[in-house]
PDB file of N, CA and C in Angstrom:
ATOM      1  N   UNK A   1      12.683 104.386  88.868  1.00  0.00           N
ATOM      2  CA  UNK A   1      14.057 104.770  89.111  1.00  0.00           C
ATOM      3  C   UNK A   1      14.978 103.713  88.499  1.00  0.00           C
ATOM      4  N   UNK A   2      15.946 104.489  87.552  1.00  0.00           N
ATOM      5  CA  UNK A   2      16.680 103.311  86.879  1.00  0.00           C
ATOM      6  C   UNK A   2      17.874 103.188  87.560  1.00  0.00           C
ATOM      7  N   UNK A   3      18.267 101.727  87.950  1.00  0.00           N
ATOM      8  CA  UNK A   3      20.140 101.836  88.690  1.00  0.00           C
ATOM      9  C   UNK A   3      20.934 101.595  87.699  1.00  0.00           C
ATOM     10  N   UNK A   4      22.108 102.180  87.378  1.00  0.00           N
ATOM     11  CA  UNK A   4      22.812 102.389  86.706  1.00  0.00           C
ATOM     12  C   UNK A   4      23.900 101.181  86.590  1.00  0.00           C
ATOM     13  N   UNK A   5      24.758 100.437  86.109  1.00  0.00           N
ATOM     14  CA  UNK A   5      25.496  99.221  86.120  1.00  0.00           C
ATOM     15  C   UNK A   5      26.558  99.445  87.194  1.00  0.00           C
ATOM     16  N   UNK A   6      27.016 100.507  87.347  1.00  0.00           N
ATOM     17  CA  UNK A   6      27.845 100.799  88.323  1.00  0.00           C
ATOM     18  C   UNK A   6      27.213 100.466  89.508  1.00  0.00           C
ATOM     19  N   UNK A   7      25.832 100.827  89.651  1.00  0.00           N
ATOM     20  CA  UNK A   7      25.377 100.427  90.916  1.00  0.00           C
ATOM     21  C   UNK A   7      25.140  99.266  91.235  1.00  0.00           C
ATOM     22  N   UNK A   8      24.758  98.337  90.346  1.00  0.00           N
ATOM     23  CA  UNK A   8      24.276  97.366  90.276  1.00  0.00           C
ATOM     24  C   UNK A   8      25.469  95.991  90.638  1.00  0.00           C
ATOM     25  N   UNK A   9      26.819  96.988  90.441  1.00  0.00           N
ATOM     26  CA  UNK A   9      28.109  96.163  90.391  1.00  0.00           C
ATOM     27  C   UNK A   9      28.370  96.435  91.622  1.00  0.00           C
ATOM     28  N   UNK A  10      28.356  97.556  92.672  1.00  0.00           N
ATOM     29  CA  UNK A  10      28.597  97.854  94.355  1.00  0.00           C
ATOM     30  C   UNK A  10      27.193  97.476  94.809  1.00  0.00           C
ATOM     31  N   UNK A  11      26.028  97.174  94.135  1.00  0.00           N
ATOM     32  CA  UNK A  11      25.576  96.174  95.045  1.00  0.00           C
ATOM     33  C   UNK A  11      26.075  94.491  95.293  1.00  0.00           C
ATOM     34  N   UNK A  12      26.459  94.087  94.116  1.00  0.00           N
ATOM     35  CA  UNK A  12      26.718  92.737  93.844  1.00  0.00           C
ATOM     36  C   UNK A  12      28.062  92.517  94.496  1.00  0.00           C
ATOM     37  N   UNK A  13      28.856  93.480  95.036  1.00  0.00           N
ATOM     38  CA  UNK A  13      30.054  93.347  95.753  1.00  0.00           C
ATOM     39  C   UNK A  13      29.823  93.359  97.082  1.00  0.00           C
ATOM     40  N   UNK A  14      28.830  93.915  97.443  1.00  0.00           N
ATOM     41  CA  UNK A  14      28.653  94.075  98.841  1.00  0.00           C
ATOM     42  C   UNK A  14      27.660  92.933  99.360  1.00  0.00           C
ATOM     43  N   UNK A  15      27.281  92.380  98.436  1.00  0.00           N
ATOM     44  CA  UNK A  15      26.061  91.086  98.917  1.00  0.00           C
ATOM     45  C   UNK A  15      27.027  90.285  99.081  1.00  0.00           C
ATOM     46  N   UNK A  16      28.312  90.151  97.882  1.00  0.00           N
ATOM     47  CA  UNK A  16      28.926  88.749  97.853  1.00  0.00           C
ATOM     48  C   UNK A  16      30.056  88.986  99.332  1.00  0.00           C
ATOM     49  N   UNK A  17      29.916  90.061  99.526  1.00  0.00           N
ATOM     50  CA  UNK A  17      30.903  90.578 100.783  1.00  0.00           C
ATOM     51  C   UNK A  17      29.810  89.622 102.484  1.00  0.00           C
ATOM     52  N   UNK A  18      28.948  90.193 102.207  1.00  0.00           N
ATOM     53  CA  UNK A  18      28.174  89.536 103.229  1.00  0.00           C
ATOM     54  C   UNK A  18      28.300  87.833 103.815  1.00  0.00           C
ATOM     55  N   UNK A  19      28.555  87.298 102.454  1.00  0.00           N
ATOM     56  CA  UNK A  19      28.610  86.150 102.863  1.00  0.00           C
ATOM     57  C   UNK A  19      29.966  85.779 102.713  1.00  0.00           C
ATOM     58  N   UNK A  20      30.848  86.297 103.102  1.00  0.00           N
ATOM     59  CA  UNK A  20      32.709  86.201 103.024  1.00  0.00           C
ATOM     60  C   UNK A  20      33.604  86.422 102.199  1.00  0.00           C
ATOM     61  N   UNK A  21      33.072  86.660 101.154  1.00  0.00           N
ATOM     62  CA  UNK A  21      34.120  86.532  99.775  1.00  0.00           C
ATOM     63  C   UNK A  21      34.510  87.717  99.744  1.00  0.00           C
ATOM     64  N   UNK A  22      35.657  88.081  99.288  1.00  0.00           N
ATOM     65  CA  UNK A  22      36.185  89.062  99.050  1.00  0.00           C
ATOM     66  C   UNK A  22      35.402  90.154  98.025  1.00  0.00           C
ATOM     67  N   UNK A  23      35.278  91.762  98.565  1.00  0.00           N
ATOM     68  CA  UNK A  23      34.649  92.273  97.843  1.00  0.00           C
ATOM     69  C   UNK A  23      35.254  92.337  96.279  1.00  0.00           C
ATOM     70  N   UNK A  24      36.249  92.599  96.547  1.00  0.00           N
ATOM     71  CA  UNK A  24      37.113  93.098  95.514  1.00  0.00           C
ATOM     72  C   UNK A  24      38.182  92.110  95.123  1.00  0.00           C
ATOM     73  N   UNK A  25      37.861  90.505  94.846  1.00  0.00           N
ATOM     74  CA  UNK A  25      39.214  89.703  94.659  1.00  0.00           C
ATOM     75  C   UNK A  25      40.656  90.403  94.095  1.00  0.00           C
ATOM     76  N   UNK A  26      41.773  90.059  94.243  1.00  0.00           N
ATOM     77  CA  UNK A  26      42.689  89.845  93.778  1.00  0.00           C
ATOM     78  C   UNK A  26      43.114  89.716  92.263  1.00  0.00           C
ATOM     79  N   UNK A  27      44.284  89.993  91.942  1.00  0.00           N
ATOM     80  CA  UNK A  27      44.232  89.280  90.213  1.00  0.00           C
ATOM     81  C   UNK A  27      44.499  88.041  90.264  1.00  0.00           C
ATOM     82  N   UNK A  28      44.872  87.139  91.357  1.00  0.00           N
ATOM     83  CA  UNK A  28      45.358  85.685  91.892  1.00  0.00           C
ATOM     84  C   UNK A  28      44.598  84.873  92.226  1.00  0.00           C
ATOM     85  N   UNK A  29      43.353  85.641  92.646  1.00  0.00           N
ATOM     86  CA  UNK A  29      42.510  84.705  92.841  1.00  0.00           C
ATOM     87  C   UNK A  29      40.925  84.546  92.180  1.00  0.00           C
ATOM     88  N   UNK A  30      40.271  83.648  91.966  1.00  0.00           N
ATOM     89  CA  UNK A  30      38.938  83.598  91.474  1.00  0.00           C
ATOM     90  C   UNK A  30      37.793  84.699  91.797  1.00  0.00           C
ATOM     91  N   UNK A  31      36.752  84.968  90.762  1.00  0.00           N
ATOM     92  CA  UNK A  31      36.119  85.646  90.915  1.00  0.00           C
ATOM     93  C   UNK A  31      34.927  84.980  92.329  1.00  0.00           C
ATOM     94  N   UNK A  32      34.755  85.373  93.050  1.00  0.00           N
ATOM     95  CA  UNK A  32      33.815  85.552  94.205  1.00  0.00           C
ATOM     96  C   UNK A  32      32.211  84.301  93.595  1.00  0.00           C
ATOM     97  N   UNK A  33      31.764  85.175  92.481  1.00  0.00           N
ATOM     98  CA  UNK A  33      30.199  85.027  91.728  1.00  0.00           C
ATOM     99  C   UNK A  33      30.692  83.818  90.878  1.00  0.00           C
ATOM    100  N   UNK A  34      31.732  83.247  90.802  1.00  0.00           N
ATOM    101  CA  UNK A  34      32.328  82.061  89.872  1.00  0.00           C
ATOM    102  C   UNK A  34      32.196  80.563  91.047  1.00  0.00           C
ATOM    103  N   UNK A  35      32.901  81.114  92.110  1.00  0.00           N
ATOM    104  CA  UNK A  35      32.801  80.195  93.348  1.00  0.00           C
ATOM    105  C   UNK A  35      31.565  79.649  93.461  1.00  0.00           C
ATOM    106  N   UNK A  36      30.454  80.917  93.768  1.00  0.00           N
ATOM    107  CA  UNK A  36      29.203  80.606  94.359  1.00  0.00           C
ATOM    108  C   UNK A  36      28.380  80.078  93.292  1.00  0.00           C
ATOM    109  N   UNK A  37      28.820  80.375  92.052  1.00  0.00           N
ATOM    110  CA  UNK A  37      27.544  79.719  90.707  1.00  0.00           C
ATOM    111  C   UNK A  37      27.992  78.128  90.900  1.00  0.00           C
ATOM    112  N   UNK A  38      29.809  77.859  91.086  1.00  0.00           N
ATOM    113  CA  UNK A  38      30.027  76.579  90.766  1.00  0.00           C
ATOM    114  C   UNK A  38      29.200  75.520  91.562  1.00  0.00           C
ATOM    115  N   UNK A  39      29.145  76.122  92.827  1.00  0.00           N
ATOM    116  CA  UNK A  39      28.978  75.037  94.306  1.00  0.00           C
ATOM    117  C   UNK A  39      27.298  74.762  93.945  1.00  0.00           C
ATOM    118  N   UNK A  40      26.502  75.412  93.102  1.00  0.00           N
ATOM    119  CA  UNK A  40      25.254  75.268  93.092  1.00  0.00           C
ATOM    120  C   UNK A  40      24.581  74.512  91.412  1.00  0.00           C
ATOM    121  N   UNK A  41      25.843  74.486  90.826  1.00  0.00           N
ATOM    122  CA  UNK A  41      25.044  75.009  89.443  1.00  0.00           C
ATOM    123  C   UNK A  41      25.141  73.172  88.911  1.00  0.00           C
ATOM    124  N   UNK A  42      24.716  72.085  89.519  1.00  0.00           N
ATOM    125  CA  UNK A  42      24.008  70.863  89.272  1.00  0.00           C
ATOM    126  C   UNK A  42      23.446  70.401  90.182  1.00  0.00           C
ATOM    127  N   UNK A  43      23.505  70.938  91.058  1.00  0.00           N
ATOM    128  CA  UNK A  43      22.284  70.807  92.870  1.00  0.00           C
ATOM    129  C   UNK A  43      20.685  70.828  91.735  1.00  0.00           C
ATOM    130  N   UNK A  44      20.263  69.698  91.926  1.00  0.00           N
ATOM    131  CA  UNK A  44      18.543  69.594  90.665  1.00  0.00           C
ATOM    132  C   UNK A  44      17.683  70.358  91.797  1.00  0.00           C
ATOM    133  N   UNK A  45      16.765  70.819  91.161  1.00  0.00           N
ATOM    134  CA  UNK A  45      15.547  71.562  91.918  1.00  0.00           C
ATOM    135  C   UNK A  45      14.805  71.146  92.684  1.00  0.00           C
ATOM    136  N   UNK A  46      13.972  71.672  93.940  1.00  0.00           N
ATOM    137  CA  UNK A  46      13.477  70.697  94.663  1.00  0.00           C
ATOM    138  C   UNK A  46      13.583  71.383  96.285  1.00  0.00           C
ATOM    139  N   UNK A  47      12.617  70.698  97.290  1.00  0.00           N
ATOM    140  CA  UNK A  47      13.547  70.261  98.193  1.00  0.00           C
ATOM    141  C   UNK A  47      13.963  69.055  98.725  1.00  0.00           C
ATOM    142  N   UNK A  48      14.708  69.122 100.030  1.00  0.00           N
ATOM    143  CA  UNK A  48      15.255  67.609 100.149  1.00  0.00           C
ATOM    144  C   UNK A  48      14.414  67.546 101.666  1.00  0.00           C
ATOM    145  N   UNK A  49      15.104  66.426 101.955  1.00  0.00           N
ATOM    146  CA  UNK A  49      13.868  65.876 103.027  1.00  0.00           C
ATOM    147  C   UNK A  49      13.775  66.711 104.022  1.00  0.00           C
ATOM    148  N   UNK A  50      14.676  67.406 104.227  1.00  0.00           N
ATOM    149  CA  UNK A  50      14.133  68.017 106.019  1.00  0.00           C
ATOM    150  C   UNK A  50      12.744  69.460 105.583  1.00  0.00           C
ATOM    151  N   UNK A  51      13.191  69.450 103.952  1.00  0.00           N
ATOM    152  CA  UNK A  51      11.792  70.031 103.635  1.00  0.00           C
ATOM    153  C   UNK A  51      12.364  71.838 103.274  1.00  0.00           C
ATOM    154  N   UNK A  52      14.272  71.916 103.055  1.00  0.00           N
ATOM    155  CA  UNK A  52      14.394  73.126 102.325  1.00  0.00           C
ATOM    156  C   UNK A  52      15.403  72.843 101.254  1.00  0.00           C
ATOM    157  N   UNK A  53      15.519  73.729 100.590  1.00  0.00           N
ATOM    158  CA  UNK A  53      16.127  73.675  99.263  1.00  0.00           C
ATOM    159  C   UNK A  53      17.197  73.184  98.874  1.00  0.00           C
ATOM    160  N   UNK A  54      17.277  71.837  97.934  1.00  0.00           N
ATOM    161  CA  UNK A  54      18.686  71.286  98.081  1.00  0.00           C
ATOM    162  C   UNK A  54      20.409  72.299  97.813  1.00  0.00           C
ATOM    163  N   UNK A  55      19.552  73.314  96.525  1.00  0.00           N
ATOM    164  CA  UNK A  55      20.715  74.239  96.646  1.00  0.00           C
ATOM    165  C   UNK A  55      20.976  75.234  97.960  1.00  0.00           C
ATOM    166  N   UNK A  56      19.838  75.173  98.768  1.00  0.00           N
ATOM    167  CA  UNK A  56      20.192  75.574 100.209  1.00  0.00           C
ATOM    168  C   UNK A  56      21.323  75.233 101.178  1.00  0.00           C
ATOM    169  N   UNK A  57      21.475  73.950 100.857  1.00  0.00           N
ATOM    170  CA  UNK A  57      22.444  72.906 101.375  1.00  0.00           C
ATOM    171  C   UNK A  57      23.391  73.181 100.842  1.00  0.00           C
ATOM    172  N   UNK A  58      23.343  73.199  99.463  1.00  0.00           N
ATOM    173  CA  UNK A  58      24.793  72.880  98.697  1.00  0.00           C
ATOM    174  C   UNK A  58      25.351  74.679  99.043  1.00  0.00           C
ATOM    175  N   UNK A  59      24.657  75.225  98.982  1.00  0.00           N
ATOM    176  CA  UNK A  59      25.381  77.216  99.330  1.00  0.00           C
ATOM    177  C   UNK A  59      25.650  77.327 100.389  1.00  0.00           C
ATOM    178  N   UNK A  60      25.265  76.426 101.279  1.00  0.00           N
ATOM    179  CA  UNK A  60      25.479  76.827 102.785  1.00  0.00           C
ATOM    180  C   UNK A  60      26.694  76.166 103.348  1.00  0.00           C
ATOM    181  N   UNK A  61      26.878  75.084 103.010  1.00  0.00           N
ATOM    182  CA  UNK A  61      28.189  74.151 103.042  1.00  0.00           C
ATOM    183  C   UNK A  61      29.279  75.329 102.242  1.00  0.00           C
ATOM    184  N   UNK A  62      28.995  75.783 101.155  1.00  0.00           N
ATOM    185  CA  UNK A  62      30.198  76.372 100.451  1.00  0.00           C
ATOM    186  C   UNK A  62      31.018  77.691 100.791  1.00  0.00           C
ATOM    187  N   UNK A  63      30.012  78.569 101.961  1.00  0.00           N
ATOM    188  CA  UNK A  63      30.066  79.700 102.518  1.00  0.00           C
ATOM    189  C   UNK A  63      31.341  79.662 103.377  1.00  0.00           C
ATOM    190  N   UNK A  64      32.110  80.941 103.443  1.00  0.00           N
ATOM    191  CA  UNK A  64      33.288  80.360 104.020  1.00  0.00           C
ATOM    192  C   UNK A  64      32.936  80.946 105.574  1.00  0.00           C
ATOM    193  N   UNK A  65      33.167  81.185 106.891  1.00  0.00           N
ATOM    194  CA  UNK A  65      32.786  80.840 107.664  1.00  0.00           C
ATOM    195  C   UNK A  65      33.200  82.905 108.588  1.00  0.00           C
ATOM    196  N   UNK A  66      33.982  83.113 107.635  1.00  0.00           N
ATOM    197  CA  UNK A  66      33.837  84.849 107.844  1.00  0.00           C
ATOM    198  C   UNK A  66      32.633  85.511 107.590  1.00  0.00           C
ATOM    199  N   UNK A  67      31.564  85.292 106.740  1.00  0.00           N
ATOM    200  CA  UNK A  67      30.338  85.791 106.334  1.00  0.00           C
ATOM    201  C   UNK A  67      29.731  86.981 107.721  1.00  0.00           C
ATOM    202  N   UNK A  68      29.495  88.083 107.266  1.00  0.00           N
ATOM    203  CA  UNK A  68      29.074  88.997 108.038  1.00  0.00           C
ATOM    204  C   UNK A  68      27.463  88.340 108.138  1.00  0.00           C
ATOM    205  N   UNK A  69      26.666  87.493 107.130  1.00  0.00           N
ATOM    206  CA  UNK A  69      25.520  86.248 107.642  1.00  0.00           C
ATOM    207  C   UNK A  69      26.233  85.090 108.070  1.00  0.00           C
ATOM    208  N   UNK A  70      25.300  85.209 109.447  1.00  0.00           N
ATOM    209  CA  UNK A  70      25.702  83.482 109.880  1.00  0.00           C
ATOM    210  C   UNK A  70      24.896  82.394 109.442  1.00  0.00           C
ATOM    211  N   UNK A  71      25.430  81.349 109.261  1.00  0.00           N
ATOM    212  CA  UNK A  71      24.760  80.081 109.116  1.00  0.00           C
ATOM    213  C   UNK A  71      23.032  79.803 109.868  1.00  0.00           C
ATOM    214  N   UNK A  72      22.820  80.476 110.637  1.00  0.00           N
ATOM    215  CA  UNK A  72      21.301  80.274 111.149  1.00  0.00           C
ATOM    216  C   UNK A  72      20.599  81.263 111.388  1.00  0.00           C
ATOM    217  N   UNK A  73      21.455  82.249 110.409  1.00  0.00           N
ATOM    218  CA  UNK A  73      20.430  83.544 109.813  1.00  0.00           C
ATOM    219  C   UNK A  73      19.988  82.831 107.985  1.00  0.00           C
ATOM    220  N   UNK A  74      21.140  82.430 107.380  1.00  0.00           N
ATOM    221  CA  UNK A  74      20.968  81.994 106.428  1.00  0.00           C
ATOM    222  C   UNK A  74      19.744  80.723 106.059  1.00  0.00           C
ATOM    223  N   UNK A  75      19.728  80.430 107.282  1.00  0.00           N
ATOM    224  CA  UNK A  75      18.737  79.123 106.914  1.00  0.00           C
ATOM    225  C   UNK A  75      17.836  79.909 107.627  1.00  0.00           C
ATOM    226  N   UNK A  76      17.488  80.730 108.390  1.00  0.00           N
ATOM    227  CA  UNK A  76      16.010  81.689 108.979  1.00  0.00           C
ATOM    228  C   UNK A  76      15.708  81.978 107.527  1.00  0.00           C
ATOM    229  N   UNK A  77      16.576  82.696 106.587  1.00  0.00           N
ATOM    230  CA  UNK A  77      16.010  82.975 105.413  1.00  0.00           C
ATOM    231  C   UNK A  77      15.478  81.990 104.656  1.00  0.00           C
ATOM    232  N   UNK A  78      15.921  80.959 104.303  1.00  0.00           N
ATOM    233  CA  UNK A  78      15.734  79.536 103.368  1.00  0.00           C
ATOM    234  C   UNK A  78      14.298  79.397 104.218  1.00  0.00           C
ATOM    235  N   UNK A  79      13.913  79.098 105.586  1.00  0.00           N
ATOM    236  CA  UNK A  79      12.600  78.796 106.164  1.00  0.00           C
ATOM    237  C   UNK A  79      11.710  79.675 105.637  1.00  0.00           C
ATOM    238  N   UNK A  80      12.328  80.982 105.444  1.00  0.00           N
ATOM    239  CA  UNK A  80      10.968  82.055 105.010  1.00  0.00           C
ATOM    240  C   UNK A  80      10.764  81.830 103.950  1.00  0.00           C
ATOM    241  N   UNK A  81      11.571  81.425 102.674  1.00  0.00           N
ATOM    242  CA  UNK A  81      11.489  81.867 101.505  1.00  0.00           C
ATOM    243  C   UNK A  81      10.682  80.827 101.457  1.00  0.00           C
ATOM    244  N   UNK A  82      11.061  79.032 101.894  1.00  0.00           N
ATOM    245  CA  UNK A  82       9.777  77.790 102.271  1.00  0.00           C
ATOM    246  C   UNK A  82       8.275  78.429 102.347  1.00  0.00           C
ATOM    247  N   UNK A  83       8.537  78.986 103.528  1.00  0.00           N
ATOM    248  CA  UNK A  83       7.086  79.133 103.789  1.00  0.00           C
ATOM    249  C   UNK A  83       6.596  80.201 103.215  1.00  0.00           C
ATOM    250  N   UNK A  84       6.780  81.290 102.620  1.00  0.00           N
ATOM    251  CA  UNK A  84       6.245  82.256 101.788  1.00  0.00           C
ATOM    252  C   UNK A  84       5.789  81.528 100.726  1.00  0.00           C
ATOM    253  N   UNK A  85       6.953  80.430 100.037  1.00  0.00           N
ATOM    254  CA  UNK A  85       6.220  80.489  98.717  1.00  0.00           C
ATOM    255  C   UNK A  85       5.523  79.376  99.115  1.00  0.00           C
ATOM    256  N   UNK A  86       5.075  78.027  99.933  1.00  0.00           N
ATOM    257  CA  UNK A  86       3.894  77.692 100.352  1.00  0.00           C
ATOM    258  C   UNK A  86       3.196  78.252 100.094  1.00  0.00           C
ATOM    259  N   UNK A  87       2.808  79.001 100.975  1.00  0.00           N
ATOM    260  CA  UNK A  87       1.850  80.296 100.911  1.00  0.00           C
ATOM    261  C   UNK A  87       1.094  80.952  99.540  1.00  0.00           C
ATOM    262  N   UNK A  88       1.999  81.510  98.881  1.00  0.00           N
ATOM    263  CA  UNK A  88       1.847  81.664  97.936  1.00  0.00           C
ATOM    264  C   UNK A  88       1.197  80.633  96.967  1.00  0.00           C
ATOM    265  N   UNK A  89       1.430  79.539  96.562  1.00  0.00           N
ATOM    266  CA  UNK A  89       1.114  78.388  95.638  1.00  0.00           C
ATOM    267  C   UNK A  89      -0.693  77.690  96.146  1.00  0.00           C
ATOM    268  N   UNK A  90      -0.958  78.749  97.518  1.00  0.00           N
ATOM    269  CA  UNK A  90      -1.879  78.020  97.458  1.00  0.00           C
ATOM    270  C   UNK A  90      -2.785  78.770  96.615  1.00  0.00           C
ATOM    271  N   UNK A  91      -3.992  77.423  95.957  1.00  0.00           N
ATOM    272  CA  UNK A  91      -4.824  77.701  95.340  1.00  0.00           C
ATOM    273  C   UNK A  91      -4.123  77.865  93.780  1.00  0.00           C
ATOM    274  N   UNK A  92      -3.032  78.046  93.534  1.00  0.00           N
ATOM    275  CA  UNK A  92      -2.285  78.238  92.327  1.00  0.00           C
ATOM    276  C   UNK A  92      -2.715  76.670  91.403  1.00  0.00           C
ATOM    277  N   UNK A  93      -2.810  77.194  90.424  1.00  0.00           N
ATOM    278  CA  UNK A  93      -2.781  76.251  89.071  1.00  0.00           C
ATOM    279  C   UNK A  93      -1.561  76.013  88.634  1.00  0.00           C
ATOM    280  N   UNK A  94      -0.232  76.599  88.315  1.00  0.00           N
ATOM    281  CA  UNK A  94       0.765  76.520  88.359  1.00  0.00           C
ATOM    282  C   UNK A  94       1.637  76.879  89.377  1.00  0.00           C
ATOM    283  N   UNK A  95       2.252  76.093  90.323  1.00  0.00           N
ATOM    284  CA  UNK A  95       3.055  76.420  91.300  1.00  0.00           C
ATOM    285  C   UNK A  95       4.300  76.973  91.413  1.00  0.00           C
ATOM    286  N   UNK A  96       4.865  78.230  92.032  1.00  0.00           N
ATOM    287  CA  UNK A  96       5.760  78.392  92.331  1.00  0.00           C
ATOM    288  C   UNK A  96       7.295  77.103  92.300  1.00  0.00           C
ATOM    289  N   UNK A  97       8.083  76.822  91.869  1.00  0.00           N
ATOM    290  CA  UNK A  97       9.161  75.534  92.018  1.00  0.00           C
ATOM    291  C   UNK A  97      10.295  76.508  92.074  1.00  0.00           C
ATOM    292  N   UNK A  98      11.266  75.665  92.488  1.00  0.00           N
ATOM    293  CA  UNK A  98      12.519  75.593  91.507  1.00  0.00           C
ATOM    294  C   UNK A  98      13.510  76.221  93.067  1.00  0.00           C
ATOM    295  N   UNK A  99      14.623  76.402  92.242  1.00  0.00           N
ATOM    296  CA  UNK A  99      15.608  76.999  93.260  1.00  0.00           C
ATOM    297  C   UNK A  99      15.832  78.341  93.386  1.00  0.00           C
ATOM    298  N   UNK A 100      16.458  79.122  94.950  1.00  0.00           N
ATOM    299  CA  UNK A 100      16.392  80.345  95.117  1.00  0.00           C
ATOM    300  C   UNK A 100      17.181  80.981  94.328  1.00  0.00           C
ATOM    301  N   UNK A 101      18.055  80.079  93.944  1.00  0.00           N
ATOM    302  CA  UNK A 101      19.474  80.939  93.079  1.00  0.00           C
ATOM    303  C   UNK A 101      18.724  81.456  91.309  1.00  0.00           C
ATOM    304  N   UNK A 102      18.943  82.262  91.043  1.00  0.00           N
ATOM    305  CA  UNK A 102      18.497  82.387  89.768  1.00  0.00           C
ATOM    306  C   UNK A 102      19.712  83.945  88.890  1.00  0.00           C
ATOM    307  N   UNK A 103      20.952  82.945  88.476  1.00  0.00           N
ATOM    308  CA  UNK A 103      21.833  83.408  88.349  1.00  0.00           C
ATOM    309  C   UNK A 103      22.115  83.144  86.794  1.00  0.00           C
TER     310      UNK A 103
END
């Protein structure tokens, strides 16, 4: 089943809606997907010590605090995505890395 760009654009409005941003900015104000690339996009790969993703940190700080996700649903997710790809890497020759964002 192919989604069409239109769809692909009312999904990407309604995700960035989830976490507060305006679905539909303004002509005044910044694009939504501009905000969220900036706050992440030199966070280096990895995690950090408490053992989840440093761009975890840096997206979660940047979220504005309307988000229809709350802050400790958001990090329930960051724990799963941890421990899935654990999971995953075991026995792997090349491991799973890097950050969740892939924008």
């Amino acid at each position: 089943m192919s989604e069409s760009f239109r769809d692909k654009l009312v999904l990407n409005a309604w995700l960035i809606g989830q976490f507060g941003y305006p679905a539909t900015p303004s002509a005044h104000t910044k694009l939504p997907i501009r905000e969220l690339t900036r706050c992440v996009e030199k966070i280096p790969e990895g995690l950090s010590e408490d053992g989840l993703h440093r761009y975890y940190h840096a997206f979660s700080a940047a979220l504005p605090a309307k988000g229809t996700v709350s802050q400790d649903e958001l990090k329930r997710y960051e724990e799963n995505i941890v421990t899935l790809t654990m999971r995953l890497n075991v026995g792997r020759a090349r491991p799973l890395r890097g950050n969740t964002f892939s924008g």
